[in-house]
N, C-alpha and C. Protein backbone atom coordinates (compact mmCIF):
# COMPACT_ATOMS: atom_id res chain seq x y z
N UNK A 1 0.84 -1.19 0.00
CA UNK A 1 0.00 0.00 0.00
C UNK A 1 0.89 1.25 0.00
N UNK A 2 0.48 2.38 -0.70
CA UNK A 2 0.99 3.64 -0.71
C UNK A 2 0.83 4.42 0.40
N UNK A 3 1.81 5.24 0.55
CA UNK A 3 1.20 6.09 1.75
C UNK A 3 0.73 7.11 0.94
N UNK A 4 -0.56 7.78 1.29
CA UNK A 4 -1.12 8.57 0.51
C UNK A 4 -1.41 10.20 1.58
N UNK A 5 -1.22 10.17 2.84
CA UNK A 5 -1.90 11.38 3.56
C UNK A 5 -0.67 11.23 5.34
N UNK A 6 -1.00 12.11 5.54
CA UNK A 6 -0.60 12.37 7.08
C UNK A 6 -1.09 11.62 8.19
N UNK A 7 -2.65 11.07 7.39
CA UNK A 7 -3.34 9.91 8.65
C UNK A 7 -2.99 8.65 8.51
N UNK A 8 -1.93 8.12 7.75
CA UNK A 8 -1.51 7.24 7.62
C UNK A 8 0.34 6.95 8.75
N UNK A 9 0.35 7.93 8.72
CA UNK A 9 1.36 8.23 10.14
C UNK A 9 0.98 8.35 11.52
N UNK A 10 1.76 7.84 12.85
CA UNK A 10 2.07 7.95 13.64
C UNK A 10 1.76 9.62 14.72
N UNK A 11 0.95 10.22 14.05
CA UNK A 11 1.61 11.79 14.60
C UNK A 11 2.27 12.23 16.06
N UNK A 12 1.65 11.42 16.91
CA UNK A 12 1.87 11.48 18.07
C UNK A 12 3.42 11.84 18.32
N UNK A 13 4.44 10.89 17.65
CA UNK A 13 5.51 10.68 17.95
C UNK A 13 6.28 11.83 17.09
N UNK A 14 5.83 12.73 16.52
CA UNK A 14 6.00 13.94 15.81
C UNK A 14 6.19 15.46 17.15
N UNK A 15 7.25 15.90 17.51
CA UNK A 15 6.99 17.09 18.27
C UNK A 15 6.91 18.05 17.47
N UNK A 16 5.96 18.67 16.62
CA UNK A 16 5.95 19.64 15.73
C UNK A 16 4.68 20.14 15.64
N UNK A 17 4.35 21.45 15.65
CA UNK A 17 3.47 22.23 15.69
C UNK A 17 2.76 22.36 14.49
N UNK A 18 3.05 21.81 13.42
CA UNK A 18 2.42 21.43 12.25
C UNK A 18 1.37 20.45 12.69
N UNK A 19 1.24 19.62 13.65
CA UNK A 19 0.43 18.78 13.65
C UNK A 19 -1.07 19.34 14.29
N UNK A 20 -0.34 19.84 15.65
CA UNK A 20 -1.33 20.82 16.27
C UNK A 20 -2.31 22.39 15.69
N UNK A 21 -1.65 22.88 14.35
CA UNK A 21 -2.17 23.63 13.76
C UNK A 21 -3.10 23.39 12.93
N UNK A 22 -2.80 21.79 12.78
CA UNK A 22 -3.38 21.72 11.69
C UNK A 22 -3.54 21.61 10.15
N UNK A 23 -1.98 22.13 9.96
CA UNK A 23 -1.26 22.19 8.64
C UNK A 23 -1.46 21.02 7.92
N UNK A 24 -1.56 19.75 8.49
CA UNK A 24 -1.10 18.62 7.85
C UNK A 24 -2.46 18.18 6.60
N UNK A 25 -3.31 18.82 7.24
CA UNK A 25 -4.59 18.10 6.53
C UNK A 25 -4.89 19.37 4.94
N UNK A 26 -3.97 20.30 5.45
CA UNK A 26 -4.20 21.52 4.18
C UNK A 26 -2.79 20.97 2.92
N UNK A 27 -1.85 20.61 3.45
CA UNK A 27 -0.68 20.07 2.80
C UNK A 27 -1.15 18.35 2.55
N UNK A 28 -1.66 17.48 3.04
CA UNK A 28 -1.99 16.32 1.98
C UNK A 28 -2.20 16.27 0.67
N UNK A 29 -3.23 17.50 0.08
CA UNK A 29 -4.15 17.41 -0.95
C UNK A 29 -2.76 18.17 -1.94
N UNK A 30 -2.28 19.15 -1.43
CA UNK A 30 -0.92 19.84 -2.46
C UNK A 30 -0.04 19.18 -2.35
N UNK A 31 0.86 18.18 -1.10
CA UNK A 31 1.89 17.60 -1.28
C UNK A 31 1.67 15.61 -1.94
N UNK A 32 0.57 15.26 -2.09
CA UNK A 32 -0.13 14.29 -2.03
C UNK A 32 1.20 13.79 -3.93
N UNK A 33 0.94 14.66 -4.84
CA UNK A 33 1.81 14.26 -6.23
C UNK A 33 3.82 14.15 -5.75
N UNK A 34 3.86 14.74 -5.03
CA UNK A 34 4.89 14.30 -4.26
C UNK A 34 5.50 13.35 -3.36
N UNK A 35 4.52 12.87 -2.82
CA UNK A 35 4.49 11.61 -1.64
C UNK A 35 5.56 10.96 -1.96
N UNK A 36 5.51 9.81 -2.97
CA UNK A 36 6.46 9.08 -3.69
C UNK A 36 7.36 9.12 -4.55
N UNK A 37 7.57 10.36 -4.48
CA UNK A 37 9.01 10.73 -5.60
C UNK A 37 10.32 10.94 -4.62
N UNK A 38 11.36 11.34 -5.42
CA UNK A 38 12.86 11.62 -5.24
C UNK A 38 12.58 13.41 -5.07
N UNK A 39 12.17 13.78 -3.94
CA UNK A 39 12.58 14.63 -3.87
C UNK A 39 13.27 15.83 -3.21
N UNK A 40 13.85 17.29 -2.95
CA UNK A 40 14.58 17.65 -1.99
C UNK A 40 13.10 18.46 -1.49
N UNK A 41 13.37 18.87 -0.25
CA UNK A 41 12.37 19.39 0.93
C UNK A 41 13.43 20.75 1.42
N UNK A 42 13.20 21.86 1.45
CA UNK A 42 13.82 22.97 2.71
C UNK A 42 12.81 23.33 3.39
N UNK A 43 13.51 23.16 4.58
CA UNK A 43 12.26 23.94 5.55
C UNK A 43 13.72 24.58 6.22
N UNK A 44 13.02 26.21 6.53
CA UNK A 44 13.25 26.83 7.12
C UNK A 44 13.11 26.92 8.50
N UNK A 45 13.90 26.91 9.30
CA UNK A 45 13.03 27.10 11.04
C UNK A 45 13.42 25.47 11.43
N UNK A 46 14.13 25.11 12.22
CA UNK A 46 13.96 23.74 13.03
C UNK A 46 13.10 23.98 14.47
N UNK A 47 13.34 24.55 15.02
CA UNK A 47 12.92 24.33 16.39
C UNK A 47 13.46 23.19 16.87
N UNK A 48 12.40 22.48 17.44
CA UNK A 48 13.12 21.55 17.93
C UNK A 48 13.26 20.03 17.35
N UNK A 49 13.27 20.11 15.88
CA UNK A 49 13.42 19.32 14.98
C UNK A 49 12.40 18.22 14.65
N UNK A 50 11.12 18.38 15.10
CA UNK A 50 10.36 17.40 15.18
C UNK A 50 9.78 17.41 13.65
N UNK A 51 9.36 19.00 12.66
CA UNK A 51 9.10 18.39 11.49
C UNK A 51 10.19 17.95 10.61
N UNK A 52 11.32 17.70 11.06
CA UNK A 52 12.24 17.23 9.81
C UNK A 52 11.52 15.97 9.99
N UNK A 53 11.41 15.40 11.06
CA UNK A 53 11.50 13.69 11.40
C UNK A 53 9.96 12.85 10.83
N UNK A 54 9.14 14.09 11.18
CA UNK A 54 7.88 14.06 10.29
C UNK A 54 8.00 14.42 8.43
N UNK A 55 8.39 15.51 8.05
CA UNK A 55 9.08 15.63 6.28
C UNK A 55 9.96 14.37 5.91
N UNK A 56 10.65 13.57 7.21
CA UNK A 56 11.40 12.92 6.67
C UNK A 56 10.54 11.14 6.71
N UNK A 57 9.39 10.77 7.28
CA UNK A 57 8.20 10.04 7.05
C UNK A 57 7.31 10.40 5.78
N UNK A 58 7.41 11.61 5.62
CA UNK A 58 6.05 11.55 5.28
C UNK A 58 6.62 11.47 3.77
N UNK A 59 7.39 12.10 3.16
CA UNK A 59 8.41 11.51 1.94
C UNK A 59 9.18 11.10 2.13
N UNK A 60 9.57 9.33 1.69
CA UNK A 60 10.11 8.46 2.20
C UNK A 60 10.77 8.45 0.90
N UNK A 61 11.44 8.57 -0.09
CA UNK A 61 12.10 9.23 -0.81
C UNK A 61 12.72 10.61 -1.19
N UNK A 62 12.71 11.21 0.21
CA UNK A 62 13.19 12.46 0.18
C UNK A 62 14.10 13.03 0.90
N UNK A 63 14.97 13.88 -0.05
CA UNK A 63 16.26 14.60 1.35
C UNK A 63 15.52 15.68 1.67
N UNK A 64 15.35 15.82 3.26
CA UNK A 64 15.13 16.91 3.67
C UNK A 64 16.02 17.82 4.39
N UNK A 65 16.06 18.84 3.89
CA UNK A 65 17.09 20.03 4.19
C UNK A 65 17.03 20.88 5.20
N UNK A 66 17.18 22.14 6.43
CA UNK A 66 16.52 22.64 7.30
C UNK A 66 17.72 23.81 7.26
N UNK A 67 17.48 24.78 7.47
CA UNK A 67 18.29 25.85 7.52
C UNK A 67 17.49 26.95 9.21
N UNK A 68 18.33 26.81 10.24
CA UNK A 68 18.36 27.65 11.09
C UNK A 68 19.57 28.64 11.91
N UNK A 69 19.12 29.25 12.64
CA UNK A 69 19.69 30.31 12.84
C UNK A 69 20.40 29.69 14.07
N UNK A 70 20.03 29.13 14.76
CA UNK A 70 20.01 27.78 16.26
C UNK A 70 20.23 26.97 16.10
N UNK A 71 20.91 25.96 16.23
CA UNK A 71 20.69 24.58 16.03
C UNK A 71 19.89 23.98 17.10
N UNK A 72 19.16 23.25 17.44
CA UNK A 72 18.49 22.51 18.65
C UNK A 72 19.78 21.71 19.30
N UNK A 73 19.96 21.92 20.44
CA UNK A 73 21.07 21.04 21.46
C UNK A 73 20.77 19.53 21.20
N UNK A 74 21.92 18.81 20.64
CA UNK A 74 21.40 16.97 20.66
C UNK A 74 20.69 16.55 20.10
N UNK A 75 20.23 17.13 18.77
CA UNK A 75 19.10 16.83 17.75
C UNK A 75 19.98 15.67 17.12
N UNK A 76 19.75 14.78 16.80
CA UNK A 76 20.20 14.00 15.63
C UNK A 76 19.46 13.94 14.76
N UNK A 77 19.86 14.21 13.46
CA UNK A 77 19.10 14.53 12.27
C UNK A 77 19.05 12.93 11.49
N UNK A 78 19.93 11.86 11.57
CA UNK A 78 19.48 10.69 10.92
C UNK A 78 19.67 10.50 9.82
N UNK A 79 18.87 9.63 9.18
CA UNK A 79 19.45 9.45 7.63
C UNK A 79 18.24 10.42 6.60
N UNK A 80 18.68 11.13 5.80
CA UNK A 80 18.33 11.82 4.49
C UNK A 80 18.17 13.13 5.28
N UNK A 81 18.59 13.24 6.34
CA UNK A 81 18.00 14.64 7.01
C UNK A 81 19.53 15.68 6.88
N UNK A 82 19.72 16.61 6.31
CA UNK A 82 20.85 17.51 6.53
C UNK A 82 20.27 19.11 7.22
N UNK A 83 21.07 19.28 8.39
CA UNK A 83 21.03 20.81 8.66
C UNK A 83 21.86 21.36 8.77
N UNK A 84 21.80 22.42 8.47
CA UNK A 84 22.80 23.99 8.31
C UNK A 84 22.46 25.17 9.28
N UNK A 85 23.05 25.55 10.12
CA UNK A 85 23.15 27.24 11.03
C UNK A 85 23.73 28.06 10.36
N UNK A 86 22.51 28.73 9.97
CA UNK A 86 22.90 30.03 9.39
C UNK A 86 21.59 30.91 9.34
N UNK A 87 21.44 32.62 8.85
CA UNK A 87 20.67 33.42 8.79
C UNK A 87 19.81 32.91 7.68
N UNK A 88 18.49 32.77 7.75
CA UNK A 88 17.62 32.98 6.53
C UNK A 88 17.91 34.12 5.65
N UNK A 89 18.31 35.63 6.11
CA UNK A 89 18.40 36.57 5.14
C UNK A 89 19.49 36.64 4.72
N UNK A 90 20.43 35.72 4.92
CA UNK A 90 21.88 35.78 4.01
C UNK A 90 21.45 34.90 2.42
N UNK A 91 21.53 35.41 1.80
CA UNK A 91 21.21 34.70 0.00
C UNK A 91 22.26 34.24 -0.38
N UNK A 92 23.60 34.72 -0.03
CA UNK A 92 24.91 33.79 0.22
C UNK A 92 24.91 32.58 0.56
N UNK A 93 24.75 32.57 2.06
CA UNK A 93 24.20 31.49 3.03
C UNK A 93 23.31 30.34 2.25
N UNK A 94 21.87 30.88 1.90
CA UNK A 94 21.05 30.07 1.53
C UNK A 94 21.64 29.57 0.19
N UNK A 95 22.31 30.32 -0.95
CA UNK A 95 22.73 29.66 -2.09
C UNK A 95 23.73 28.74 -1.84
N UNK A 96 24.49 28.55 -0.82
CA UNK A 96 25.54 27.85 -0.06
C UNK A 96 25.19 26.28 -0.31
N UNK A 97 23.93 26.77 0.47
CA UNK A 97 23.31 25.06 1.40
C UNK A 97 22.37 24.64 -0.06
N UNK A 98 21.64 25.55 -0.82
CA UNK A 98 20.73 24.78 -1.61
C UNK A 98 22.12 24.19 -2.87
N UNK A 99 23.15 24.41 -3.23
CA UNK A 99 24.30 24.12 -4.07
C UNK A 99 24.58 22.88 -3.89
N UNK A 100 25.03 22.62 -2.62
CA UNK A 100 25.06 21.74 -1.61
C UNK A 100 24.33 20.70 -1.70
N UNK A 101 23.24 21.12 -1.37
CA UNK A 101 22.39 19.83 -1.48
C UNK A 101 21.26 19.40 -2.11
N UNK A 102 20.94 20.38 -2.86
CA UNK A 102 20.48 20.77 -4.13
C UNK A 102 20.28 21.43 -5.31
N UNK A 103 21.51 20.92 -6.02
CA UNK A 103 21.74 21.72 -6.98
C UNK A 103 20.70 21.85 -7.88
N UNK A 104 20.04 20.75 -8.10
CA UNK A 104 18.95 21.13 -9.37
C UNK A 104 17.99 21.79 -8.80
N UNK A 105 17.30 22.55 -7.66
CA UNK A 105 16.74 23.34 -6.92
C UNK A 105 16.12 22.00 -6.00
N UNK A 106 14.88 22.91 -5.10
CA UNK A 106 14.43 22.63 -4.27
C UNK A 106 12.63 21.93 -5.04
N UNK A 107 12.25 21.14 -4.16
CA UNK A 107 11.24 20.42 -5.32
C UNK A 107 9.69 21.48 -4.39
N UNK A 108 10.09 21.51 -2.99
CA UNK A 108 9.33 22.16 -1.97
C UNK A 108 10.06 23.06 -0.87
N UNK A 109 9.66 23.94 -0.69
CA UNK A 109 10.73 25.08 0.28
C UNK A 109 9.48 25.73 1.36
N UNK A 110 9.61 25.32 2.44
CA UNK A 110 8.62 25.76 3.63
C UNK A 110 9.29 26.70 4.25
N UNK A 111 8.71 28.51 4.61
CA UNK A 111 9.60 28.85 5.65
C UNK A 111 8.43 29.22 6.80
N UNK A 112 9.47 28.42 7.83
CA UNK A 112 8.72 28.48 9.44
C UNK A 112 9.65 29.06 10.17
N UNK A 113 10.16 29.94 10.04
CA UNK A 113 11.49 30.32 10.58
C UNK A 113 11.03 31.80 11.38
N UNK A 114 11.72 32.86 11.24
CA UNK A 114 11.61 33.76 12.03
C UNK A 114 10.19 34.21 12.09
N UNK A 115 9.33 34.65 10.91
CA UNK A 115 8.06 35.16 11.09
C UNK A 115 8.33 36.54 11.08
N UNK A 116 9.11 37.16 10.68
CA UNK A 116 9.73 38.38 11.01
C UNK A 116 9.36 38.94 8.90
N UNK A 117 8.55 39.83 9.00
CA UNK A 117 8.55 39.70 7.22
C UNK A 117 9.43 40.21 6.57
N UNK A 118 10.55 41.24 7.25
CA UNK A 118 11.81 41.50 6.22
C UNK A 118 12.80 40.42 5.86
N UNK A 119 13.00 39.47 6.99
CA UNK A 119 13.54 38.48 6.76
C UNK A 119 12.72 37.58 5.92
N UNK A 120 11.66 37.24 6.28
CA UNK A 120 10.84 36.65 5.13
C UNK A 120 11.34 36.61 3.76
N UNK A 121 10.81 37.88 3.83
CA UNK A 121 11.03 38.95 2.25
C UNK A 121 12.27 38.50 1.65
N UNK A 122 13.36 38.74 2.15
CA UNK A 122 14.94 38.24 2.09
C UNK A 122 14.54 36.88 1.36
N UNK A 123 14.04 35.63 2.11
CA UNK A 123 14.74 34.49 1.76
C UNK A 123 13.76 34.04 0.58
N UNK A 124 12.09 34.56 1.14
CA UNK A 124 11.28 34.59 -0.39
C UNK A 124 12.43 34.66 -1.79
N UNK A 125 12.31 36.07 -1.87
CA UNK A 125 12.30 36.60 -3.08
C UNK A 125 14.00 35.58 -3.58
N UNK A 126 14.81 35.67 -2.86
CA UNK A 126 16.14 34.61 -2.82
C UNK A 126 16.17 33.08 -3.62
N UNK A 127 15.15 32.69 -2.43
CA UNK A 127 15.13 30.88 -2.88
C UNK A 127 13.84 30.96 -4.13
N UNK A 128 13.20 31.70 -3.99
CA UNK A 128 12.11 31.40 -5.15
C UNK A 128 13.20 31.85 -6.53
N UNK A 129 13.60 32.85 -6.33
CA UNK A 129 14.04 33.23 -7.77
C UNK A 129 14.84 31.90 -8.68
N UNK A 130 15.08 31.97 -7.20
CA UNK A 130 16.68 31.46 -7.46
C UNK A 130 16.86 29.12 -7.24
N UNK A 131 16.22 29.22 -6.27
CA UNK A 131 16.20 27.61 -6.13
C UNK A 131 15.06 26.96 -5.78
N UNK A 132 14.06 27.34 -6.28
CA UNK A 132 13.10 26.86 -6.75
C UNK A 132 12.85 26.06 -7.70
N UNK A 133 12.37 24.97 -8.27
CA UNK A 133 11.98 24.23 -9.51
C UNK A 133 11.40 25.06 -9.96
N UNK A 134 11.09 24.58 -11.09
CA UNK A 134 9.45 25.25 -11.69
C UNK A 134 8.86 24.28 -11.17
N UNK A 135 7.73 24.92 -10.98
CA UNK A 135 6.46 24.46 -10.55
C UNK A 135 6.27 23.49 -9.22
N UNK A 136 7.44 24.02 -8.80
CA UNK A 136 7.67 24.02 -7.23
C UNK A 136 6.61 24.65 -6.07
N UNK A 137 6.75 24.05 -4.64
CA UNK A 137 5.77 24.84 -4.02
C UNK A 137 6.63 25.42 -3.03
N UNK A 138 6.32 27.02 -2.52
CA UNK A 138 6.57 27.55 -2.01
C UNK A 138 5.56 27.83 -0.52
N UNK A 139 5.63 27.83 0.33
CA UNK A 139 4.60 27.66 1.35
C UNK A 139 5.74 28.77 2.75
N UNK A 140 4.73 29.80 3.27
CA UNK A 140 4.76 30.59 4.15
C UNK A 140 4.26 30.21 5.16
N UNK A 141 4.85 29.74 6.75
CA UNK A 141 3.59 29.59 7.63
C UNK A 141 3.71 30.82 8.60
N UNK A 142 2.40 30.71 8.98
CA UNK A 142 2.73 31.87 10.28
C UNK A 142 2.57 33.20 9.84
N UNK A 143 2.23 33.13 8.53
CA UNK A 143 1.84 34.77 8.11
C UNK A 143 1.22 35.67 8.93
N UNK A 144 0.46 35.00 9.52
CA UNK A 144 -0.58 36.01 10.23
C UNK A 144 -0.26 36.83 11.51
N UNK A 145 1.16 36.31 11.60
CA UNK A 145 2.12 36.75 13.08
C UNK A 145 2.35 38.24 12.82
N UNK A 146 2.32 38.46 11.47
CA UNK A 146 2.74 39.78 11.05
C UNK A 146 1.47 40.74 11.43
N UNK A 147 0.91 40.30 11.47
CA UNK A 147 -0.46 41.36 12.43
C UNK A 147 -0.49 41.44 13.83
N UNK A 148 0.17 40.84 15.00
CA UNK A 148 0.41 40.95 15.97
C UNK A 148 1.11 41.97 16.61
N UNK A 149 0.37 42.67 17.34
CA UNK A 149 1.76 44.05 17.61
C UNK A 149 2.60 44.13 18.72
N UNK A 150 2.72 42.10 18.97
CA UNK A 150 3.72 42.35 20.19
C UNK A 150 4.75 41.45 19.03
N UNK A 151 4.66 40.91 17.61
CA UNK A 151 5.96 40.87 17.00
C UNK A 151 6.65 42.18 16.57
N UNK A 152 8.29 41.65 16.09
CA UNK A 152 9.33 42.96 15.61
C UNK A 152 8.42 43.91 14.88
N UNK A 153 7.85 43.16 13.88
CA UNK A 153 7.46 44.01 12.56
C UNK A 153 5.95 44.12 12.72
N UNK A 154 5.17 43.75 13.70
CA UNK A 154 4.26 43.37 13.43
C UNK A 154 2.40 44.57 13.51
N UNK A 155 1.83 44.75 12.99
CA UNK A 155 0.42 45.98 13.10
C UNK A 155 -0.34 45.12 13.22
N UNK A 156 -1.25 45.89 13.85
CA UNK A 156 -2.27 45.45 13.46
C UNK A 156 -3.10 45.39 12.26
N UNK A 157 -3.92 44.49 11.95
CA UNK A 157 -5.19 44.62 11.02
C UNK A 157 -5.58 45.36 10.94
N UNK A 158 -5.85 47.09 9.77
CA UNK A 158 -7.01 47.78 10.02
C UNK A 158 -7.59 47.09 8.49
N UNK A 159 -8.77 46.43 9.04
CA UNK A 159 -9.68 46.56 7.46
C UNK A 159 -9.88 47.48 6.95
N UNK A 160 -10.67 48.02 7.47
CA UNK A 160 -10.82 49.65 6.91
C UNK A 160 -9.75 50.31 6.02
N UNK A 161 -8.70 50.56 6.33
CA UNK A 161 -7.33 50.93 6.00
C UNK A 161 -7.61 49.82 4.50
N UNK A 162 -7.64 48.78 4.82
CA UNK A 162 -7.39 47.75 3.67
C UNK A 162 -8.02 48.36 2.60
N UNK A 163 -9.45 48.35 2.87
CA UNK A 163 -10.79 48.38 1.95
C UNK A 163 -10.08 49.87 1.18
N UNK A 164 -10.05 50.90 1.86
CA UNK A 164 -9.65 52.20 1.31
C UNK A 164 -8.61 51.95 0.30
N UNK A 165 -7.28 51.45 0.29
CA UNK A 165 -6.66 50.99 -0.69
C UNK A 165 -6.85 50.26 -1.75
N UNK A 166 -7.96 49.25 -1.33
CA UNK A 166 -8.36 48.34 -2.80
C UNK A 166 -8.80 49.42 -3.29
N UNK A 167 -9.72 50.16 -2.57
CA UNK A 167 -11.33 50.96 -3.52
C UNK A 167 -10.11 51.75 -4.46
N UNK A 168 -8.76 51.91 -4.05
CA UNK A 168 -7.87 53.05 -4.69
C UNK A 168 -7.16 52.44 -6.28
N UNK A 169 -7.53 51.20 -6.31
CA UNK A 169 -6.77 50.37 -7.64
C UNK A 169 -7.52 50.30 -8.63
């Protein structure tokens, strides 16, 4: 049998906040043509390494890559798993590690990493241009942190404000 979804795993044994958010059941249906291929994975952001170990189940033909700023103390990353410490907004940095370990680009690139949107912005516009496949997926989590006004960068929501600008296009 194929593995076809996230409910076909273990989650429990997953420490990753992907599970608890919820993510997993929005990423089946887009990562689902991927399941069974050869392919490379970046995720941005380890924490405390629990979705490599989950990215690294859930494509069982896949190197998964992780680029943080921290390393987690005593993580063992295992087999197909590689990580790198370094800044998300270095494009140096990131062209470094995707060369490295994926030269023909990245097949999927997740960033869960700072949440901070200049840095964002940085590694966006960077890895998409630049080490991305075509027709690769690019996936942001945590967007919505940027409306919080106890993050770096972060405002609040004014709709209002919003609406006035569309009505302006």
């Amino acid at each position: 049998m194929l593995f076809r979804s996230s409910l076909e795993l273990s989650l429990d044994k997953y420490d990753s906040d992907k599970i608890n958010h919820g993510y997993l059941k929005e990423y089946d249906p887009i990562f689902e043509p991927y399941v069974q291929k050869k392919i490379a994975l970046l995720e941005l952001g380890v924490e405390k390494g629990g979705s490599l170990l989950l990215w690294r189940d859930y494509f069982p033909f896949g190197t998964i890559v992780d680029i943080d700023k921290k390393l987690p103390a005593g993580f063992d990353p295992g087999e197909r798993i590689r990580i790198f410490e370094g800044d998300q907004a270095d494009p140096q940095f990131l062209s470094q590690v995707a060369n490295e370990v994926a030269s023909e680009g990245f097949d999927i690139i997740i960033d869960d990493a700072s949440h901070i949107g200049e840095l964002t912005k940085t590694a966006f516009w960077h890895l998409f241009d630049n080490h991305l496949k075509p027709n690769g997926i690019y996936v942001i989590e945590d967007w919505f942190t940027g409306y919080w006004s106890d993050r770096p960068d972060g405002k609040r929501l004014n709709l209002e404000r919003s609406e006035e600008h569309t009505s302006e296009l």
